[in-house]
Protein backbone atom coordinates (compact mmCIF):
# COMPACT_ATOMS: atom_id res chain seq x y z
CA UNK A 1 61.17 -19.82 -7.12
CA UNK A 2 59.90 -22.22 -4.61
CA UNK A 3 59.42 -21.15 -1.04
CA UNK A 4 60.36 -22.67 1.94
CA UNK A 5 58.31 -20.29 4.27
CA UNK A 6 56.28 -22.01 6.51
CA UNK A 7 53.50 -18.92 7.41
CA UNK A 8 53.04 -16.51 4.76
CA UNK A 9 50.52 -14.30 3.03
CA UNK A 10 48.35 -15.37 0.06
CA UNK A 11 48.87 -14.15 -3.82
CA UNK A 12 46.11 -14.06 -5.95
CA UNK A 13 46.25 -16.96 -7.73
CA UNK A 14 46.43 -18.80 -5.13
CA UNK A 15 43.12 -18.15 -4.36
CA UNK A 16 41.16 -17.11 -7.65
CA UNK A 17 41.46 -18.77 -10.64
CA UNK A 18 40.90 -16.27 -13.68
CA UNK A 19 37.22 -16.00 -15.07
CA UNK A 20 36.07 -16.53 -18.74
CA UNK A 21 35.10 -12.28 -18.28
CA UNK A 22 36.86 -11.17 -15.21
CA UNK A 23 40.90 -11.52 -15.36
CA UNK A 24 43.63 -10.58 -12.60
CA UNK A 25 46.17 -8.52 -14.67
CA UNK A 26 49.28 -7.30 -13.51
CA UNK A 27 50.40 -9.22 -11.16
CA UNK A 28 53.95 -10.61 -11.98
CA UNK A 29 53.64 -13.65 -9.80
CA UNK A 30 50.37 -15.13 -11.20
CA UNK A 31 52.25 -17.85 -13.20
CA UNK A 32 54.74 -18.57 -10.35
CA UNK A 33 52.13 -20.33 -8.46
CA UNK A 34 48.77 -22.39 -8.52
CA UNK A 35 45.20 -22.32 -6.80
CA UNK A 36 45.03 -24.25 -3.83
CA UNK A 37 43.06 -27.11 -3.31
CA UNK A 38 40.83 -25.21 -0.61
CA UNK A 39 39.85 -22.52 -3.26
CA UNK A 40 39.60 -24.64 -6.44
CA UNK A 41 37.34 -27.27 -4.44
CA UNK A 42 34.83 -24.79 -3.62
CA UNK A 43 35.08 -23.73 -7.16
CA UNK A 44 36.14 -19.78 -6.56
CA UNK A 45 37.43 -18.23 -9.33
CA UNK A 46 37.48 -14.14 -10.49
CA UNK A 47 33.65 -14.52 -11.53
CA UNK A 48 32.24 -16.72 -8.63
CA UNK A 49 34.24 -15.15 -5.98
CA UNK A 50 31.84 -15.80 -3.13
CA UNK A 51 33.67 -18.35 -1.01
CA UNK A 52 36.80 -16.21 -0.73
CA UNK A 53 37.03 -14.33 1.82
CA UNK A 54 35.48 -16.10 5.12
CA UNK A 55 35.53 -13.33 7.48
CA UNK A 56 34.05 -10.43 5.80
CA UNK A 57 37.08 -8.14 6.41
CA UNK A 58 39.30 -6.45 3.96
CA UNK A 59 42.53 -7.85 3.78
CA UNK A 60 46.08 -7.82 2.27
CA UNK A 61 47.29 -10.17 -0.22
CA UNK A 62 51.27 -10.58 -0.78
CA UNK A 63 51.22 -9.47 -4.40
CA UNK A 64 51.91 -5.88 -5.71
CA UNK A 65 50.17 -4.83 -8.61
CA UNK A 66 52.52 -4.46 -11.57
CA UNK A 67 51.57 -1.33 -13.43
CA UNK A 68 52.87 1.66 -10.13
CA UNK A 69 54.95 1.38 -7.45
CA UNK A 70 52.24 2.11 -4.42
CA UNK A 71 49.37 -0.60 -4.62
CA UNK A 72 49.02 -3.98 -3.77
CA UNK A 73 46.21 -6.55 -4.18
CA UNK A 74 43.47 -6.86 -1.25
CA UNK A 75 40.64 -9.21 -0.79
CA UNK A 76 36.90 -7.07 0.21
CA UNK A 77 35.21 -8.80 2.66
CA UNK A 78 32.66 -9.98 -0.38
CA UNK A 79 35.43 -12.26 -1.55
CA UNK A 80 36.39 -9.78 -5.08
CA UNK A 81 39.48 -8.46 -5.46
CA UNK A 82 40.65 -4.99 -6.18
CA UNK A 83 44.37 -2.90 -5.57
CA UNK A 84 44.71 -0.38 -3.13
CA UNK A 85 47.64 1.93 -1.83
CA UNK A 86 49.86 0.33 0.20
CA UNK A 87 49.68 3.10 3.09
CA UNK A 88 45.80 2.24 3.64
CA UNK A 89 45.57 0.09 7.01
CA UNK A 90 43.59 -3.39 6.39
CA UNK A 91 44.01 -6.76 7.79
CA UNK A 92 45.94 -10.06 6.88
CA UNK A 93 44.79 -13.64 6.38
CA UNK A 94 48.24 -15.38 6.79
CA UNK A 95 48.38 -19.20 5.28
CA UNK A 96 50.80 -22.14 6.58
CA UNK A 97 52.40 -25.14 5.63
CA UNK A 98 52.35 -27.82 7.59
């Protein structure tokens, strides 16, 4: 599936690339989408996650973790990633198309 939204939120791999040591698992969409250019130019991936998050805040991606029903993956403001319960009141880094 393809979308035609113009402003959305982020999945994961559109911002990390999987490490040789540190993987994303469980989340359903990895394969339905690729890194974007922004990320993969400044070389972030799940080990050298540095340059991913720009603001230092905690915020939402779009993709649910796979294994429960109740978590969803977020970006800490160090640029990792992690899962976290969806009632749990973070921010949003929306992306657009233009």
């Amino acid at each position: 599936f393809v979308t035609t939204d113009k402003l959305y939120l982020l999945a994961t791999a559109e911002i990390w690339e999987n490490g040789d040591d540190n993987i994303i698992d469980y989340d359903t969409a990895r394969d339905l989408t690729r890194q974007l250019d922004y990320y993969k130019n400044l070389g972030v991936t799940t080990d050298n996650y540095e340059d991913a998050n720009k603001n230092g805040s905690v915020w939402w991606l779009r993709s649910a973790y796979a294994d429960d029903d109740i978590t969803f993956y977020i970006v800490y403001g160090n640029g990792s990633w992690d899962i976290d319960f969806a009632t749990n009141d973070y921010g949003v880094s929306v992306a657009f198309r233009l």
